[in-house]
PDB file of N, CA and C in Angstrom:
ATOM      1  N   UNK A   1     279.221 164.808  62.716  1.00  0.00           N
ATOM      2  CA  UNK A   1     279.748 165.657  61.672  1.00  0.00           C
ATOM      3  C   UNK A   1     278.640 165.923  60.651  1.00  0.00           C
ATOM      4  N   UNK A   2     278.307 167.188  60.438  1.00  0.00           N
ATOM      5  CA  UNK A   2     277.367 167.467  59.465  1.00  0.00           C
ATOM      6  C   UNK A   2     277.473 166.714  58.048  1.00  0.00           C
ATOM      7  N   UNK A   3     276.732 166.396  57.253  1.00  0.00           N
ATOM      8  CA  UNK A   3     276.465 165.823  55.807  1.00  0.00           C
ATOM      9  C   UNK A   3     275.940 167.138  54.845  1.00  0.00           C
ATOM     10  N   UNK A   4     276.338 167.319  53.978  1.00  0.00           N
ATOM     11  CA  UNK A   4     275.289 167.977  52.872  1.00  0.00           C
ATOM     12  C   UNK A   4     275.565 166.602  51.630  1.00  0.00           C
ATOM     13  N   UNK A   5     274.009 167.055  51.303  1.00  0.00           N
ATOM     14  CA  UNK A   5     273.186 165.718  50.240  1.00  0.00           C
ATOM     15  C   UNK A   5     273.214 166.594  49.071  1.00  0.00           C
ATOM     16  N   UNK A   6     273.792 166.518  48.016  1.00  0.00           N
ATOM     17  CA  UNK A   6     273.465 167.308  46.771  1.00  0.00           C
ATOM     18  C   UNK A   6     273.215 166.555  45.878  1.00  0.00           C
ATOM     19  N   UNK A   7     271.770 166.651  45.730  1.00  0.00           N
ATOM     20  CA  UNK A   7     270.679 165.994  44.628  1.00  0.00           C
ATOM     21  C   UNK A   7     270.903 166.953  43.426  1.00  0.00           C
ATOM     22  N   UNK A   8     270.242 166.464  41.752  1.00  0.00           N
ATOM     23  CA  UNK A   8     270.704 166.957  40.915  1.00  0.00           C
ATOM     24  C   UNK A   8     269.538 166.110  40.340  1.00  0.00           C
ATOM     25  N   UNK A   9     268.870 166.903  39.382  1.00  0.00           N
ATOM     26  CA  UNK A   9     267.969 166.618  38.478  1.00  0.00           C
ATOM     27  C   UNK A   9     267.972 166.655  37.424  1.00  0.00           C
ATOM     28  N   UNK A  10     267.675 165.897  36.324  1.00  0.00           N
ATOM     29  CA  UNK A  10     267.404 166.234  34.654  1.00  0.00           C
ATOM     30  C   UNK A  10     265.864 165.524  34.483  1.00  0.00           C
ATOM     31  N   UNK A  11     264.980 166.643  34.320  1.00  0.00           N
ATOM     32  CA  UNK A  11     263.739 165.844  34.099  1.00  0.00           C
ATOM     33  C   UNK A  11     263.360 164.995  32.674  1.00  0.00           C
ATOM     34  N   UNK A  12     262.307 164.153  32.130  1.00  0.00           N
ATOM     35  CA  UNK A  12     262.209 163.822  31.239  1.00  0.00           C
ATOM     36  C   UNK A  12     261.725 164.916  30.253  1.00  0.00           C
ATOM     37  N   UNK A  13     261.531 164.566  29.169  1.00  0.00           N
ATOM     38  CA  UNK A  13     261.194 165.923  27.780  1.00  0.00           C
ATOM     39  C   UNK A  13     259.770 165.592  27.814  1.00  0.00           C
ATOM     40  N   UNK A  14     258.891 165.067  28.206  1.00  0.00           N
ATOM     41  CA  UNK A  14     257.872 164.881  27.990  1.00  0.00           C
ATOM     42  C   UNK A  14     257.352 164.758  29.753  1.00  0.00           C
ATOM     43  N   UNK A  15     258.188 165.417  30.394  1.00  0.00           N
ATOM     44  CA  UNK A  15     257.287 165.988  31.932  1.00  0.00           C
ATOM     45  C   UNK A  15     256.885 166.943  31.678  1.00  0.00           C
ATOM     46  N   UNK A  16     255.685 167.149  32.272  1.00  0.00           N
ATOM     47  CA  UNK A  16     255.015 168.638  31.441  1.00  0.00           C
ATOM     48  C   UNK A  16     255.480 169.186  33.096  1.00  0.00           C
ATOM     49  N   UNK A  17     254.723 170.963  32.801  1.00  0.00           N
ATOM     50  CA  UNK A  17     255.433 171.936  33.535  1.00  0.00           C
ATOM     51  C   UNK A  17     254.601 171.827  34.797  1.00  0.00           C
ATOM     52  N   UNK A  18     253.764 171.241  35.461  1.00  0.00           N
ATOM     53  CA  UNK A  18     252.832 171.089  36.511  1.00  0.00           C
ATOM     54  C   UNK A  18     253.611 169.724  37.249  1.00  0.00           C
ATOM     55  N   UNK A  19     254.054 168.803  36.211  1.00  0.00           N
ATOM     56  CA  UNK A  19     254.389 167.661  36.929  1.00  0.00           C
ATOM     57  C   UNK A  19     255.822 168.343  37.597  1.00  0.00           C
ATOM     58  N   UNK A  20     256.817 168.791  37.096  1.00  0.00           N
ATOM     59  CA  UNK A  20     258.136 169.432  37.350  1.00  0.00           C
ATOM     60  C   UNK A  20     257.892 170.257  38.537  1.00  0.00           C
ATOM     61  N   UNK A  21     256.985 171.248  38.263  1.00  0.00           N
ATOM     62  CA  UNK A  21     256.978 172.477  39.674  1.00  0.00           C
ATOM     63  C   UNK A  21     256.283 171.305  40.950  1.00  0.00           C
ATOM     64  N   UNK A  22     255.421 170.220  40.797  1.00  0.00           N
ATOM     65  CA  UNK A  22     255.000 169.594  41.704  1.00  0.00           C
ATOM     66  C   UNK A  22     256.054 168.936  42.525  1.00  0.00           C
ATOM     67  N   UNK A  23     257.020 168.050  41.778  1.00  0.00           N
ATOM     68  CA  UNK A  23     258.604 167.308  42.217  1.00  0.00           C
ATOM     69  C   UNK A  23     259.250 168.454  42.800  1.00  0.00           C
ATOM     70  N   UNK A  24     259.453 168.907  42.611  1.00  0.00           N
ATOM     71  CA  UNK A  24     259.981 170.954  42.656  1.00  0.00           C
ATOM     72  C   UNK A  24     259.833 170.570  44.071  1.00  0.00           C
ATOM     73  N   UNK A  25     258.321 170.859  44.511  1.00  0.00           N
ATOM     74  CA  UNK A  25     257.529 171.486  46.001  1.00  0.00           C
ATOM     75  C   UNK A  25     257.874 170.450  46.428  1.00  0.00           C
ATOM     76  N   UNK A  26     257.711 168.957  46.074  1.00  0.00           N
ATOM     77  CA  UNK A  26     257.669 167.892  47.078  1.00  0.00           C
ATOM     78  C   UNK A  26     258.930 167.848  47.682  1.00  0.00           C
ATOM     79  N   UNK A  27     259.939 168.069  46.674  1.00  0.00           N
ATOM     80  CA  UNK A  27     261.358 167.416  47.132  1.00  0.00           C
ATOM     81  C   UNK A  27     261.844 168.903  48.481  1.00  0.00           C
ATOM     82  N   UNK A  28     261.264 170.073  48.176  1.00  0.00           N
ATOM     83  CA  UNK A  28     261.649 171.170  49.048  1.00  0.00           C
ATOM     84  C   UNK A  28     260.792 170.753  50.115  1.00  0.00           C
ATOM     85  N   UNK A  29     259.349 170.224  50.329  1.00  0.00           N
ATOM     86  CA  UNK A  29     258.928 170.279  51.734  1.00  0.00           C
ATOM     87  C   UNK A  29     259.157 168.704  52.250  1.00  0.00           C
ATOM     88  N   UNK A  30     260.316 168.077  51.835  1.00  0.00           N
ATOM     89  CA  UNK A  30     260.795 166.848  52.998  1.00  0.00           C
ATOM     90  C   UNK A  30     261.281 167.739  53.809  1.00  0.00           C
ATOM     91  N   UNK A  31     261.710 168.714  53.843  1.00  0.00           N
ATOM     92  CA  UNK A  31     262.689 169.232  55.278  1.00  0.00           C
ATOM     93  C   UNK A  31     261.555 169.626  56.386  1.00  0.00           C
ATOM     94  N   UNK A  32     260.269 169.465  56.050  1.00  0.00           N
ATOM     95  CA  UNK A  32     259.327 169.271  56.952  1.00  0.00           C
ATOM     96  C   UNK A  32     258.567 167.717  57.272  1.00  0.00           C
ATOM     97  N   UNK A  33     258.591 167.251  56.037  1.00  0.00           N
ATOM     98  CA  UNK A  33     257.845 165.879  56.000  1.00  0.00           C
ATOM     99  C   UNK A  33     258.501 164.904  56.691  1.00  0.00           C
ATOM    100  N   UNK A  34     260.339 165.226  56.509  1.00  0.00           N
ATOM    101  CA  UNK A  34     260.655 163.590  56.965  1.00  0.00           C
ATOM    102  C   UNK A  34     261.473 164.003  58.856  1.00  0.00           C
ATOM    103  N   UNK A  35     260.395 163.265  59.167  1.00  0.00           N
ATOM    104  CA  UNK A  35     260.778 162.843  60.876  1.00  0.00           C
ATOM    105  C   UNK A  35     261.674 162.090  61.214  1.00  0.00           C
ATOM    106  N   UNK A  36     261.850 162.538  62.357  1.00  0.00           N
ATOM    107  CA  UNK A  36     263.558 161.928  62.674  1.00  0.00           C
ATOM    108  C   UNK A  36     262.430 160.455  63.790  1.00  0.00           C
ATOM    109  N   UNK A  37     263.197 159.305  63.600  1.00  0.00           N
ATOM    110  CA  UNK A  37     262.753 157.982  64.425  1.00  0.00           C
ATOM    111  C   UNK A  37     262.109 158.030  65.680  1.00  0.00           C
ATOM    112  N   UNK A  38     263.078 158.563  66.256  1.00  0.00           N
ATOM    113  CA  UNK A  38     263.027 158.970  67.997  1.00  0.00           C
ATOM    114  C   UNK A  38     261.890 159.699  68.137  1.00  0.00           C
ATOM    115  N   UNK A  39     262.294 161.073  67.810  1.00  0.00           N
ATOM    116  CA  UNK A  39     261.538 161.992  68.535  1.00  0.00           C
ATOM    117  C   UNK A  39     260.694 162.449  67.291  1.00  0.00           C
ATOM    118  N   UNK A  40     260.164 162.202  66.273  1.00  0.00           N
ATOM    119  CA  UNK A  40     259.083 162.475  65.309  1.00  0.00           C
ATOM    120  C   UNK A  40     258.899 163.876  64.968  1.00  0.00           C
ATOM    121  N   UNK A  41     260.316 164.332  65.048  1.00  0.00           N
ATOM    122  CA  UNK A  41     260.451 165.823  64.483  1.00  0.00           C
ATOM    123  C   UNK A  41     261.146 165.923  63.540  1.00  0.00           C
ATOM    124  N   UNK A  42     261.228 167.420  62.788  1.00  0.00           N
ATOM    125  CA  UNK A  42     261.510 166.979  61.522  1.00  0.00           C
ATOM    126  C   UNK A  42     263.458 166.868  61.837  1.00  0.00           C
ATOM    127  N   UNK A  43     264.344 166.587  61.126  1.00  0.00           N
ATOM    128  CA  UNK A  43     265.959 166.378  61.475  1.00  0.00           C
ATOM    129  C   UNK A  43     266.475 167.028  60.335  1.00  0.00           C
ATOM    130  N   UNK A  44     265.771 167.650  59.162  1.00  0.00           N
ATOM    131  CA  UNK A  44     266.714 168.288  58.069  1.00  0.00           C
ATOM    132  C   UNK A  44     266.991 169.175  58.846  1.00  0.00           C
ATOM    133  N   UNK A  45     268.191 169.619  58.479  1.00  0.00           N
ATOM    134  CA  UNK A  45     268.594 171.302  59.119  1.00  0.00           C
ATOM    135  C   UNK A  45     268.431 172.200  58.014  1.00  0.00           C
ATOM    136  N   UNK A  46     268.631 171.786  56.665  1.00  0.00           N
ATOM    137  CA  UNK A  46     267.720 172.702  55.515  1.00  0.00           C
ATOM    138  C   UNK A  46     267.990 172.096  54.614  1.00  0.00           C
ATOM    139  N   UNK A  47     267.565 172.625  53.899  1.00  0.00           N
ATOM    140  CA  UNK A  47     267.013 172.183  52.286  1.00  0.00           C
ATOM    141  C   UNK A  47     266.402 173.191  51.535  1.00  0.00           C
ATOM    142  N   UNK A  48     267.527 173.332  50.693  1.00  0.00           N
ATOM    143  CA  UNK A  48     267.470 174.501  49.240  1.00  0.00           C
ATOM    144  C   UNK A  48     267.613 174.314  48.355  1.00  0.00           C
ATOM    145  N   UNK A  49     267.149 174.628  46.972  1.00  0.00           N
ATOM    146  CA  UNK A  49     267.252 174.038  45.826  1.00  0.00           C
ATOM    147  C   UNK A  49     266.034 175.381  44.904  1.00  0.00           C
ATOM    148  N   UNK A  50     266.366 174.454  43.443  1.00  0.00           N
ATOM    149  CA  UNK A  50     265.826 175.374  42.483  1.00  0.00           C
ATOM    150  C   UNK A  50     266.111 174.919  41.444  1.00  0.00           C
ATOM    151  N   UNK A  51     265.869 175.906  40.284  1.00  0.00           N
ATOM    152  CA  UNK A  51     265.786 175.487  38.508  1.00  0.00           C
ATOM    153  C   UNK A  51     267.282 176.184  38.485  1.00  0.00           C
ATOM    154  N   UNK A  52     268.284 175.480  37.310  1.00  0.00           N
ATOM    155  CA  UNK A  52     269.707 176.032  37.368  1.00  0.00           C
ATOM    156  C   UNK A  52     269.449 177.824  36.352  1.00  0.00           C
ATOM    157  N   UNK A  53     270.392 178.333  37.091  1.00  0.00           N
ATOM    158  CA  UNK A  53     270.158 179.539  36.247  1.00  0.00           C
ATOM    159  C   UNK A  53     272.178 180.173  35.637  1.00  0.00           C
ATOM    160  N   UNK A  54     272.894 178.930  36.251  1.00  0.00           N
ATOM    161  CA  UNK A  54     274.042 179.632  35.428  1.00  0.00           C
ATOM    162  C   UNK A  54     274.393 179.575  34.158  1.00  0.00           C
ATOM    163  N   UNK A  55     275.436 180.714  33.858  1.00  0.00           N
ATOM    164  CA  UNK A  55     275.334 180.848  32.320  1.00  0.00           C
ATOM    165  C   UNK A  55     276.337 180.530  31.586  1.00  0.00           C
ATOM    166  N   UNK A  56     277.167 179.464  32.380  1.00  0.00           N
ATOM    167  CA  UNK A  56     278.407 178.707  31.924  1.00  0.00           C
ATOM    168  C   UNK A  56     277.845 177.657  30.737  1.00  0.00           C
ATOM    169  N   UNK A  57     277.084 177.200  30.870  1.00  0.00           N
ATOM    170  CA  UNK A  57     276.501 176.243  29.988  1.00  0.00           C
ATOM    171  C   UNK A  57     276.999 175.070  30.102  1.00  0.00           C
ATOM    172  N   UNK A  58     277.873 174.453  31.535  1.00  0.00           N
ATOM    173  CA  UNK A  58     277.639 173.126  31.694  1.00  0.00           C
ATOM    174  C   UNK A  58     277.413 172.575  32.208  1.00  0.00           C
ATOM    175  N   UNK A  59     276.219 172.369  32.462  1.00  0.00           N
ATOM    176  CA  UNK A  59     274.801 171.571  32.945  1.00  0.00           C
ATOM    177  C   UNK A  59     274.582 170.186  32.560  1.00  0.00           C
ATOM    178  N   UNK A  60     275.155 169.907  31.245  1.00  0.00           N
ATOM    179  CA  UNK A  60     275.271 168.570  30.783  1.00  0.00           C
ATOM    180  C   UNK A  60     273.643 168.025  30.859  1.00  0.00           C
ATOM    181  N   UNK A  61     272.695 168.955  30.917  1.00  0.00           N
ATOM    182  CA  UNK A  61     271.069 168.084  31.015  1.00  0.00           C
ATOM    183  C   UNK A  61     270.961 168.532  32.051  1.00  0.00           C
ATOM    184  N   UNK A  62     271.541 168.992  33.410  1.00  0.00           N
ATOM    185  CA  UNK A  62     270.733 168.624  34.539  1.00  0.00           C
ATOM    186  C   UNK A  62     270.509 170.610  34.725  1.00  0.00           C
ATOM    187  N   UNK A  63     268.912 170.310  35.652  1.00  0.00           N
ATOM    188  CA  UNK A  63     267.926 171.407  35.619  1.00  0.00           C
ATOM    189  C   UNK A  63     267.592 171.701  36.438  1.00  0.00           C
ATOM    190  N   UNK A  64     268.114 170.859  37.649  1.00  0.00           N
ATOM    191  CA  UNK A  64     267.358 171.598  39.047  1.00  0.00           C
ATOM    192  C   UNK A  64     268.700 171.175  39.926  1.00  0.00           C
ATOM    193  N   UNK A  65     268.715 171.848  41.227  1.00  0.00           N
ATOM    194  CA  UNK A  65     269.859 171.661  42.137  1.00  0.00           C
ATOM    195  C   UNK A  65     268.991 171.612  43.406  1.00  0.00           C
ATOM    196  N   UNK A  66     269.538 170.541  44.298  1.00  0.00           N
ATOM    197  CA  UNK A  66     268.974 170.865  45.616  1.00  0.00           C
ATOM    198  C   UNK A  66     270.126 170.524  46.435  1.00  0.00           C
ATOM    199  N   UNK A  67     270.354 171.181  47.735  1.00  0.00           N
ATOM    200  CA  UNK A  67     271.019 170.874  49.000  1.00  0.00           C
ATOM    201  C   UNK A  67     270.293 170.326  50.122  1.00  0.00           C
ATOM    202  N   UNK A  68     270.384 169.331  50.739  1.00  0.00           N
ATOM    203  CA  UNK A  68     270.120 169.102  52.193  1.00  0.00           C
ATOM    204  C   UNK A  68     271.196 168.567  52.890  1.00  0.00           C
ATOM    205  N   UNK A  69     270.963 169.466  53.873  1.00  0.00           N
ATOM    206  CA  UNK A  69     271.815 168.972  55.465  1.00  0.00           C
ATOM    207  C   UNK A  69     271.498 168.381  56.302  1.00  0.00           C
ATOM    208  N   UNK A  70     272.098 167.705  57.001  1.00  0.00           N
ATOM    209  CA  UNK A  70     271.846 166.512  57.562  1.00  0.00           C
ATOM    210  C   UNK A  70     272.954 166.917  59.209  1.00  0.00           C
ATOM    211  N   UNK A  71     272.293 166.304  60.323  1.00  0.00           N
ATOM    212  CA  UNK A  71     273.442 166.633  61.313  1.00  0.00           C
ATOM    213  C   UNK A  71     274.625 165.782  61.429  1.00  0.00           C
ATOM    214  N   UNK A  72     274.129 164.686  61.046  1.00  0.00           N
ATOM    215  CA  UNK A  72     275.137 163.776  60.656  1.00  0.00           C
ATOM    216  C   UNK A  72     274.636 162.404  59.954  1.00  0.00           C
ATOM    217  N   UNK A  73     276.141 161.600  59.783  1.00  0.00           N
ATOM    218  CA  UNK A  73     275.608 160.570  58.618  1.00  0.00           C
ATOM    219  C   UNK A  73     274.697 159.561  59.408  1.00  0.00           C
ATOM    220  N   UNK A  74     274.330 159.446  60.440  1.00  0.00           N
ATOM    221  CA  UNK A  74     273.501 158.699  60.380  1.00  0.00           C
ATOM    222  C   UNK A  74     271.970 159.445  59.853  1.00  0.00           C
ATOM    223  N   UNK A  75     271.539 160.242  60.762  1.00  0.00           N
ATOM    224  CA  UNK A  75     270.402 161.095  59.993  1.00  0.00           C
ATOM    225  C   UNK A  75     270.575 160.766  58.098  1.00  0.00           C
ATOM    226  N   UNK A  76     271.414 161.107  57.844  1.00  0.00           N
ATOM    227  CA  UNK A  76     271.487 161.184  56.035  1.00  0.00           C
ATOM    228  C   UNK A  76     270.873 159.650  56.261  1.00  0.00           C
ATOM    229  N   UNK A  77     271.715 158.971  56.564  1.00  0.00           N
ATOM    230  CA  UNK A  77     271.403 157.683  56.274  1.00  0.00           C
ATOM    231  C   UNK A  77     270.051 156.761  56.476  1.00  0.00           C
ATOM    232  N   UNK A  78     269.345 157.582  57.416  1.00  0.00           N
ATOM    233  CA  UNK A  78     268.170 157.362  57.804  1.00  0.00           C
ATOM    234  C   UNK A  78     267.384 157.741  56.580  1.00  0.00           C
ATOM    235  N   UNK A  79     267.346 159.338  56.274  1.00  0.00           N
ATOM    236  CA  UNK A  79     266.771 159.689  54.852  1.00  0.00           C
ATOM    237  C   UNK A  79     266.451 158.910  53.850  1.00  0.00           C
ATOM    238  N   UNK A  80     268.205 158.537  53.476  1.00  0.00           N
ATOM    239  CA  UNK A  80     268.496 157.658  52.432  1.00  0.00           C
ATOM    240  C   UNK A  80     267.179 156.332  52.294  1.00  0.00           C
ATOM    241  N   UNK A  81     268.098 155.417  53.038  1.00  0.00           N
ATOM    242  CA  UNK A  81     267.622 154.244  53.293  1.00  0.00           C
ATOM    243  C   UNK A  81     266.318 153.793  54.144  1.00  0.00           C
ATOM    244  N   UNK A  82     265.517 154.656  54.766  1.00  0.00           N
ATOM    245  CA  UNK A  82     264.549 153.953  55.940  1.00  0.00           C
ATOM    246  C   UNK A  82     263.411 155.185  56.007  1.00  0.00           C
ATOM    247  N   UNK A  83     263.623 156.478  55.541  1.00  0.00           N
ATOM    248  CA  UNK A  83     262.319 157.598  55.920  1.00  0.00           C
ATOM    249  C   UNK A  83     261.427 157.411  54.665  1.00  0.00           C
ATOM    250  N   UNK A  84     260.212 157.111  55.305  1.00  0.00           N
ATOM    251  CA  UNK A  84     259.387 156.818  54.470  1.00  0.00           C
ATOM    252  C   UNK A  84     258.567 158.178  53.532  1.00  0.00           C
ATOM    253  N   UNK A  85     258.825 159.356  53.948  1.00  0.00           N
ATOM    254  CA  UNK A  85     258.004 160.349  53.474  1.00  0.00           C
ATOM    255  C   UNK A  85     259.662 160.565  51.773  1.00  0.00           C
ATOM    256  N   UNK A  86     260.627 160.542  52.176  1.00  0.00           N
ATOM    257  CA  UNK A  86     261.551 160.508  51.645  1.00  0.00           C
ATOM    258  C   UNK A  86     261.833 159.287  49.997  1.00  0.00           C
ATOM    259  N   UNK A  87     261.277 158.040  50.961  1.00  0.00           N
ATOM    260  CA  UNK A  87     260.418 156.971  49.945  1.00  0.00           C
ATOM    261  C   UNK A  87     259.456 157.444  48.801  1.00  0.00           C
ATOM    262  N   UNK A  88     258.467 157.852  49.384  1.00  0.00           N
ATOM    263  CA  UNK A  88     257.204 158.031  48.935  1.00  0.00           C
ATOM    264  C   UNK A  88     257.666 159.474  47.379  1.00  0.00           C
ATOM    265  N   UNK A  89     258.066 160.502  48.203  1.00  0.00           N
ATOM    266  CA  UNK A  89     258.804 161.260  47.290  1.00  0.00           C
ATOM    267  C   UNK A  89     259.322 160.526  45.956  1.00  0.00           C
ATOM    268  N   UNK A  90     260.389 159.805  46.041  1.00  0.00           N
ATOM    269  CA  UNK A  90     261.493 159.130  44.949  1.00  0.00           C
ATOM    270  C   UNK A  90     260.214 158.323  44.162  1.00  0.00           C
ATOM    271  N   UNK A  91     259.439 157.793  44.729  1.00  0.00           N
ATOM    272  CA  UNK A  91     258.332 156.590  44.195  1.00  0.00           C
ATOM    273  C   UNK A  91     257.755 157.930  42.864  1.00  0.00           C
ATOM    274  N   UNK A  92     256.743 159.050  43.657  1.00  0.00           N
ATOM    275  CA  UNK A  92     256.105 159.707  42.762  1.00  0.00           C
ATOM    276  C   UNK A  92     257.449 160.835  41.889  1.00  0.00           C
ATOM    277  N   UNK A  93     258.623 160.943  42.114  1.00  0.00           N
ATOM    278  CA  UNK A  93     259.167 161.698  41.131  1.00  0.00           C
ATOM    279  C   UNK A  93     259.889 160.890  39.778  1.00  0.00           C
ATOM    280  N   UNK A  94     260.283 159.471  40.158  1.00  0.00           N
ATOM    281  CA  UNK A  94     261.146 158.775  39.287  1.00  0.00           C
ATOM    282  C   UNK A  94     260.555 158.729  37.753  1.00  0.00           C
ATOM    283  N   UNK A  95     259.111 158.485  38.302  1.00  0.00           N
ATOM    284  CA  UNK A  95     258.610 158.165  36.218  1.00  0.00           C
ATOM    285  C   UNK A  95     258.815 159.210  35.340  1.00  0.00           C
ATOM    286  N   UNK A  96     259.255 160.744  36.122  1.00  0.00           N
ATOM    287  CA  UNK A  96     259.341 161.675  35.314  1.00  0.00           C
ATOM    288  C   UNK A  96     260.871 162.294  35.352  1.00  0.00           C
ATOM    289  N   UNK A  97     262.014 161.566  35.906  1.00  0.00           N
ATOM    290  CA  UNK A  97     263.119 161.912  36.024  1.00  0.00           C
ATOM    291  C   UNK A  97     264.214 161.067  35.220  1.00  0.00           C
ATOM    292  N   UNK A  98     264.495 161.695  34.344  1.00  0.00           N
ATOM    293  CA  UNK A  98     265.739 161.368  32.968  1.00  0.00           C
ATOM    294  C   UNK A  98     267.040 160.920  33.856  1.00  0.00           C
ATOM    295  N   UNK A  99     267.426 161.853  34.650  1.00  0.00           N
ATOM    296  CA  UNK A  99     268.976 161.434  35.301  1.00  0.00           C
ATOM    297  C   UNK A  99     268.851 162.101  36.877  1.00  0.00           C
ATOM    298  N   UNK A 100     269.578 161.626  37.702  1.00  0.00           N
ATOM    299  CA  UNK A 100     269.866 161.854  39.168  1.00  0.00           C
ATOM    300  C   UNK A 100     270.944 161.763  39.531  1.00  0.00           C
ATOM    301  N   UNK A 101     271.637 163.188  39.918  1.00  0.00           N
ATOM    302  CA  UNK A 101     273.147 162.722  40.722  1.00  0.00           C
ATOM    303  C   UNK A 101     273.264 163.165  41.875  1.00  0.00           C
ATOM    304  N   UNK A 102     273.484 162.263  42.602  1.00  0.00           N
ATOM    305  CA  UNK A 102     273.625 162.432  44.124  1.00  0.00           C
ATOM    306  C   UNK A 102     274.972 162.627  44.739  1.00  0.00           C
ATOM    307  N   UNK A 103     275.745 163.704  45.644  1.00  0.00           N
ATOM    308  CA  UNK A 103     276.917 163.209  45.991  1.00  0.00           C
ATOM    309  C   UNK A 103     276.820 164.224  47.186  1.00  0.00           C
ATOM    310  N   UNK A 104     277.468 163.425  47.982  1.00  0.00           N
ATOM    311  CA  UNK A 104     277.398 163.480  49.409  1.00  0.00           C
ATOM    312  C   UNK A 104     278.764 164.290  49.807  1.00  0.00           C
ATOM    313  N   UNK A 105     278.988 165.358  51.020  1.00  0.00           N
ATOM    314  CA  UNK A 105     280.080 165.576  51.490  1.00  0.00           C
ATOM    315  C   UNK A 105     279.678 165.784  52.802  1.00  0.00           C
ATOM    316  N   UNK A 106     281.029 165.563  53.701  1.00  0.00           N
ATOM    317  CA  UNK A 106     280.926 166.273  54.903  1.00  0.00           C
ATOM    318  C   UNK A 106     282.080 167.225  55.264  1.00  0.00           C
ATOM    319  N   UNK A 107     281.819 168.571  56.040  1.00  0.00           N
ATOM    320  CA  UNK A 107     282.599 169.831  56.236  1.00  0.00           C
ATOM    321  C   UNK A 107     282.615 169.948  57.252  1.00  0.00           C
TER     322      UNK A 107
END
């Protein structure tokens, strides 16, 4: 059963605008970076995201949106817990990230 991963960003006030567009690129090219165990290809089925642009105004802080799909929960779960390019990501974005909400569905 497919997964979508919806990540959610609020950066810190003192990330400047190079560090942000960099987290930006990194977190969009895991859907190439992170390899599936087995067969060392990539397993996102996509991954989209961006800076929020609606004009409801409740955002509550958060500034960027991303989606990834997953074919199923184990793949997610692999992401999650065990892909190291996926690791490495969270390592270099956290010192500059205020809040993170993650919530998972499957359709």
């Amino acid at each position: 059963m497919p997964v979508n991963h919806l990540v959610l960003f609020q950066f810190k006030a003192d990330a400047t605008a190079d560090q942000v567009e960099k987290a930006v690129a990194n977190m969009l090219a895991l859907k190439d970076n992170c390899l599936h165990p087995t067969t060392q290809k990539p397993y996102i089925n996509s991954l989209t995201g961006g800076k929020d642009n609606s004009p409801e105004g409740r955002q509550n802080g958060i500034q960027y949106a991303f989606v990834v799909e997953f074919a199923s929960t184990e793949d997610r779960d692999h992401y999650v817990h065990n892909d190291q390019a996926h690791k490495d990501f969270v390592g270099a974005a956290l010192p500059i990230i205020e809040n993170a909400i993650v919530i998972d569905y499957s359709f």
